[in-house]
N, C-alpha and C. Protein backbone atom coordinates (compact mmCIF):
# COMPACT_ATOMS: atom_id res chain seq x y z
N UNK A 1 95.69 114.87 104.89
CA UNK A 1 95.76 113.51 104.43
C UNK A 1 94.52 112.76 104.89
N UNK A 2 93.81 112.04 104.20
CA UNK A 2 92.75 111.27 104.48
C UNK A 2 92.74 110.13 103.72
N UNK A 3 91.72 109.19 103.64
CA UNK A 3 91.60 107.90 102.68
C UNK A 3 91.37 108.71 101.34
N UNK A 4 91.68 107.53 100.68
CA UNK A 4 91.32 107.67 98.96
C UNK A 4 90.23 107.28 98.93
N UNK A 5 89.16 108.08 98.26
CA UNK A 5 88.00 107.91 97.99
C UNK A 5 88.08 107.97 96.94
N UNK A 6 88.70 108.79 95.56
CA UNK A 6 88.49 108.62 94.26
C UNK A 6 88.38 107.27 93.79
N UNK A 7 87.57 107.22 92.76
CA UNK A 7 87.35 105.92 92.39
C UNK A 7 88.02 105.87 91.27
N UNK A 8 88.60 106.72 90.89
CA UNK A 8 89.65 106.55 89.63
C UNK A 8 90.72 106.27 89.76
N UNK A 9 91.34 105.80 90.95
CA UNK A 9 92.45 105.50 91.54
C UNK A 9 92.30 103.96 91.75
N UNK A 10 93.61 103.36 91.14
CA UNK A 10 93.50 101.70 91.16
C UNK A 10 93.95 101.98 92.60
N UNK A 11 93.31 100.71 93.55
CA UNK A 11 94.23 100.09 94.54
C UNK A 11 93.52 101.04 95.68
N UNK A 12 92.74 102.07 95.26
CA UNK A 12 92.49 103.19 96.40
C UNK A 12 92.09 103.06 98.06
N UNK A 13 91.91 101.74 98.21
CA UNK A 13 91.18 101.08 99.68
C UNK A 13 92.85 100.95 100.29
N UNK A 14 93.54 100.96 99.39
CA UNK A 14 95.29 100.93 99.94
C UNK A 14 96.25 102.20 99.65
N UNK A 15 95.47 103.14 99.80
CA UNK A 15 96.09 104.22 99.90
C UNK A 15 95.67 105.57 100.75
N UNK A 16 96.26 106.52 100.75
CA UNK A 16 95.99 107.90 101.02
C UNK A 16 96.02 109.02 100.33
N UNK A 17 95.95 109.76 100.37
CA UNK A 17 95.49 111.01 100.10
C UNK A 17 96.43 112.39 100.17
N UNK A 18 96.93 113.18 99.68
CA UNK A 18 97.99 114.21 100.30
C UNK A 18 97.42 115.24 99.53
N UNK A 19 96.68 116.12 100.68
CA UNK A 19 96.49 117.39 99.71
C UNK A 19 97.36 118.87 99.68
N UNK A 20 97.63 119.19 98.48
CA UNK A 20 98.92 119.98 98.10
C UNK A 20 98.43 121.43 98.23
N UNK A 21 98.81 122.29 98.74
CA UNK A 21 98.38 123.73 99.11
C UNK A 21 99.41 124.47 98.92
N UNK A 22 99.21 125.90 98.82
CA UNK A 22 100.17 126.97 98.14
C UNK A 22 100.49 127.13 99.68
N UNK A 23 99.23 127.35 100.83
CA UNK A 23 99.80 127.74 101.81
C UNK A 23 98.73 127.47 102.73
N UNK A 24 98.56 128.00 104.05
CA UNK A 24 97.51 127.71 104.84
C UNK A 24 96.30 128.16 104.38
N UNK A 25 95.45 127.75 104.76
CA UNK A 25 93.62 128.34 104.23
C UNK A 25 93.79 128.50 102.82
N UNK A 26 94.11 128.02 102.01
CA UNK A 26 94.30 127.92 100.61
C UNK A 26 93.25 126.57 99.96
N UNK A 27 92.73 127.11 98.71
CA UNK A 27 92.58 125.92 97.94
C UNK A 27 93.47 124.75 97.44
N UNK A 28 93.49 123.45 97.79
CA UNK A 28 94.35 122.56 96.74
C UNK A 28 95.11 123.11 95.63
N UNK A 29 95.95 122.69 95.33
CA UNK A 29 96.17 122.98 93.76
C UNK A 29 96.34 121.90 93.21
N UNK A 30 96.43 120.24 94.09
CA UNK A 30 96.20 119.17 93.44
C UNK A 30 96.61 118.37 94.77
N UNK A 31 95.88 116.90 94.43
CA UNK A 31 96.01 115.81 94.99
C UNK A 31 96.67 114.57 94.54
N UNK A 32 97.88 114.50 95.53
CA UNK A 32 98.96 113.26 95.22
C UNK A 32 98.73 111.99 96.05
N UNK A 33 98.83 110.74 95.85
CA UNK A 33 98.45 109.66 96.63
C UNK A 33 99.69 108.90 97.01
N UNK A 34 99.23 108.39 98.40
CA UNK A 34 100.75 107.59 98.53
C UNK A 34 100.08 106.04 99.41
N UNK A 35 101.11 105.04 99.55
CA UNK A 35 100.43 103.87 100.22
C UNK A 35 100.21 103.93 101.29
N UNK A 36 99.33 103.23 101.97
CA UNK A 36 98.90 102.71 103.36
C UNK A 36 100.26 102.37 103.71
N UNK A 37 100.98 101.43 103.14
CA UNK A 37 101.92 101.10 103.71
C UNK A 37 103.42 101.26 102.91
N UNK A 38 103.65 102.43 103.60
CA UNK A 38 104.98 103.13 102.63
C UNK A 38 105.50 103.87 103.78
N UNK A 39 106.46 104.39 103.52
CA UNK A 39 107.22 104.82 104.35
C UNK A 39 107.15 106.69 104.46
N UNK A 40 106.09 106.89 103.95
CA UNK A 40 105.20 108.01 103.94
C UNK A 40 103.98 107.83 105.34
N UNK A 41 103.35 106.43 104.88
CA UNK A 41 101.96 105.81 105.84
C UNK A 41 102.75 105.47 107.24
N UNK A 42 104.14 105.21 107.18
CA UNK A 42 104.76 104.90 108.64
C UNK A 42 105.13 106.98 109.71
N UNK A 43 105.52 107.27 108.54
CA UNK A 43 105.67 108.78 108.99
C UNK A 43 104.54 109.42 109.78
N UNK A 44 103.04 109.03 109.22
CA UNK A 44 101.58 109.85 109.33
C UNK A 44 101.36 108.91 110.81
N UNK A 45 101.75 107.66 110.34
CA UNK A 45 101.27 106.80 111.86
C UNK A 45 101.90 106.58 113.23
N UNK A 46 103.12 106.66 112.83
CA UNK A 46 103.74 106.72 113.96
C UNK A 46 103.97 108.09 114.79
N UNK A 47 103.41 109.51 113.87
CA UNK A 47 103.36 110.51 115.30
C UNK A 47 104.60 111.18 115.43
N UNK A 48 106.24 110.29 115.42
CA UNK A 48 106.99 110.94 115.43
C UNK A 48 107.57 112.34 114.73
N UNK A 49 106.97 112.71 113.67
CA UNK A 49 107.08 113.69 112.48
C UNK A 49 106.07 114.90 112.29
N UNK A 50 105.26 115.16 113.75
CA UNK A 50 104.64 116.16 113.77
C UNK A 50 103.66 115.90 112.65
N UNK A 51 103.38 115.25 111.92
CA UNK A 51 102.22 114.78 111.16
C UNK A 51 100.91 114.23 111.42
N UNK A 52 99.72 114.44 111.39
CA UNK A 52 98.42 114.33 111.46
C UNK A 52 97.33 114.32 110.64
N UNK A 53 96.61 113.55 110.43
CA UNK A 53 95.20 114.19 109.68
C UNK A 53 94.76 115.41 109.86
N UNK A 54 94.43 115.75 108.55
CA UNK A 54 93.41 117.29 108.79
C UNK A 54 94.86 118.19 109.08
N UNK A 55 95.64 118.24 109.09
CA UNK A 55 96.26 119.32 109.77
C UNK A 55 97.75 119.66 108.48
N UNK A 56 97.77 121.26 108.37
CA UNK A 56 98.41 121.90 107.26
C UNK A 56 100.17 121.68 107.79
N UNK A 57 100.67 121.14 107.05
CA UNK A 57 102.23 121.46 107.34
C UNK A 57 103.25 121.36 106.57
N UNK A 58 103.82 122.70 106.35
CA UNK A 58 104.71 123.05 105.48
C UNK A 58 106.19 121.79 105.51
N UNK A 59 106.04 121.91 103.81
CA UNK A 59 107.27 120.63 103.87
C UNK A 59 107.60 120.38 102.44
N UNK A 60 108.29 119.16 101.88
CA UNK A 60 108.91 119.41 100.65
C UNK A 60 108.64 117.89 100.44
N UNK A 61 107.60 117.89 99.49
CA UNK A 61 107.70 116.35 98.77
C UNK A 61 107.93 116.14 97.46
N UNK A 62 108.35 115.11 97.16
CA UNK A 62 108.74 114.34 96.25
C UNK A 62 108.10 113.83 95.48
N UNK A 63 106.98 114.33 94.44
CA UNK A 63 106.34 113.56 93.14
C UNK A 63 106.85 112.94 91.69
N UNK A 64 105.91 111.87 91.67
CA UNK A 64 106.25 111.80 90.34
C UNK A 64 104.74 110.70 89.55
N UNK A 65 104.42 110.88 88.12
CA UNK A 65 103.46 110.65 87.75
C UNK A 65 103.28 108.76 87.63
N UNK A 66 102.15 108.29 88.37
CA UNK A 66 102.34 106.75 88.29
C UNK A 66 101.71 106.48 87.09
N UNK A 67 102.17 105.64 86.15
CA UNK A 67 101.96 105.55 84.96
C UNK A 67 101.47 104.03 84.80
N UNK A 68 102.77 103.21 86.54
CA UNK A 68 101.66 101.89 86.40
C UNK A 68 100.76 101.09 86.54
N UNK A 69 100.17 101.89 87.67
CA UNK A 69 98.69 101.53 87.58
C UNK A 69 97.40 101.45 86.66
N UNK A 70 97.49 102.90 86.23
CA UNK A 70 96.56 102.89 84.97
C UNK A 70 97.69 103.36 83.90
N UNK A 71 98.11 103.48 82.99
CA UNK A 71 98.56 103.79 82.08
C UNK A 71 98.38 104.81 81.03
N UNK A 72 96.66 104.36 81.47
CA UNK A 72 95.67 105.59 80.36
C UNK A 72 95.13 106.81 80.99
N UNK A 73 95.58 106.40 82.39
CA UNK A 73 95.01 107.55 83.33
C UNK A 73 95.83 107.62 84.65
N UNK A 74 97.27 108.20 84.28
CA UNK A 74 98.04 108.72 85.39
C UNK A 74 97.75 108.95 86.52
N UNK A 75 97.80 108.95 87.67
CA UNK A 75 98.07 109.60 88.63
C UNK A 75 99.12 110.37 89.50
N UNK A 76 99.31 111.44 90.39
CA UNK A 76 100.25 112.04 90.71
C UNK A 76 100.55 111.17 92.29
N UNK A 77 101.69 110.71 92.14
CA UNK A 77 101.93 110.22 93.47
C UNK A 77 102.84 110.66 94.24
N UNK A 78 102.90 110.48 95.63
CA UNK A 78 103.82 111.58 96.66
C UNK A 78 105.16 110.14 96.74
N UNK A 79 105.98 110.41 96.88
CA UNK A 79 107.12 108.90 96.72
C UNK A 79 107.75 109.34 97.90
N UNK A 80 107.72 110.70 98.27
CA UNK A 80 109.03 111.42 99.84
C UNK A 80 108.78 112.20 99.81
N UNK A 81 108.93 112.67 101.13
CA UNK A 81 108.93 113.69 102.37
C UNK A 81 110.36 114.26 102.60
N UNK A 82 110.85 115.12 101.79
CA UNK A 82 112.43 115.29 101.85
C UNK A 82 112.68 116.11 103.29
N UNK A 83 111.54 117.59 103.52
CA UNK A 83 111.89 118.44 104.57
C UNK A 83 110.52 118.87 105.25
N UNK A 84 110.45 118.58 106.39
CA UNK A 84 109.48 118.88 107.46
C UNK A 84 109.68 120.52 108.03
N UNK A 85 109.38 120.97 106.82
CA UNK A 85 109.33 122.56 107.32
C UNK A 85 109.46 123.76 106.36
């Protein structure tokens, strides 16, 4: 997880980053975004959830395509963190 740097992403200075992997040392297979301040951004910050930057951990999230930001140009967003493992 890191900042949003895409610039094709509305709002991106207020969000993050979740990159999706088959498994460890793996390529992406895609990138989902979630808010600075969501209850995803409270999970990453507060520490309690074994969660960190930079660091791989198997788990089960919850996407779905945001349609309202751009309309003409979707994005995949992370909405939950169902299982930490």
């Amino acid at each position: 997880m890191a900042s949003c740097t895409d610039s094709k992403i509305p709002n991106r200075e207020k969000k993050l980053t979740l990159k999706l992997l088959a498994g460890d040392n793996t390529k992406e297979i895609a990138e989902a975004y979630f808010g600075r301040v969501s209850k995803m951004g409270e999970m990453l910050e507060g520490g309690t959830y074994s969660l960190s930057y930079g660091k791989t951990k198997s788990c089960t999230v919850m996407l779905r395509w945001n349609t309202e930001d751009n309309p003409e140009h979707p994005d995949l967003e992370a909405i939950a963190l169902k299982a930490l493992d």
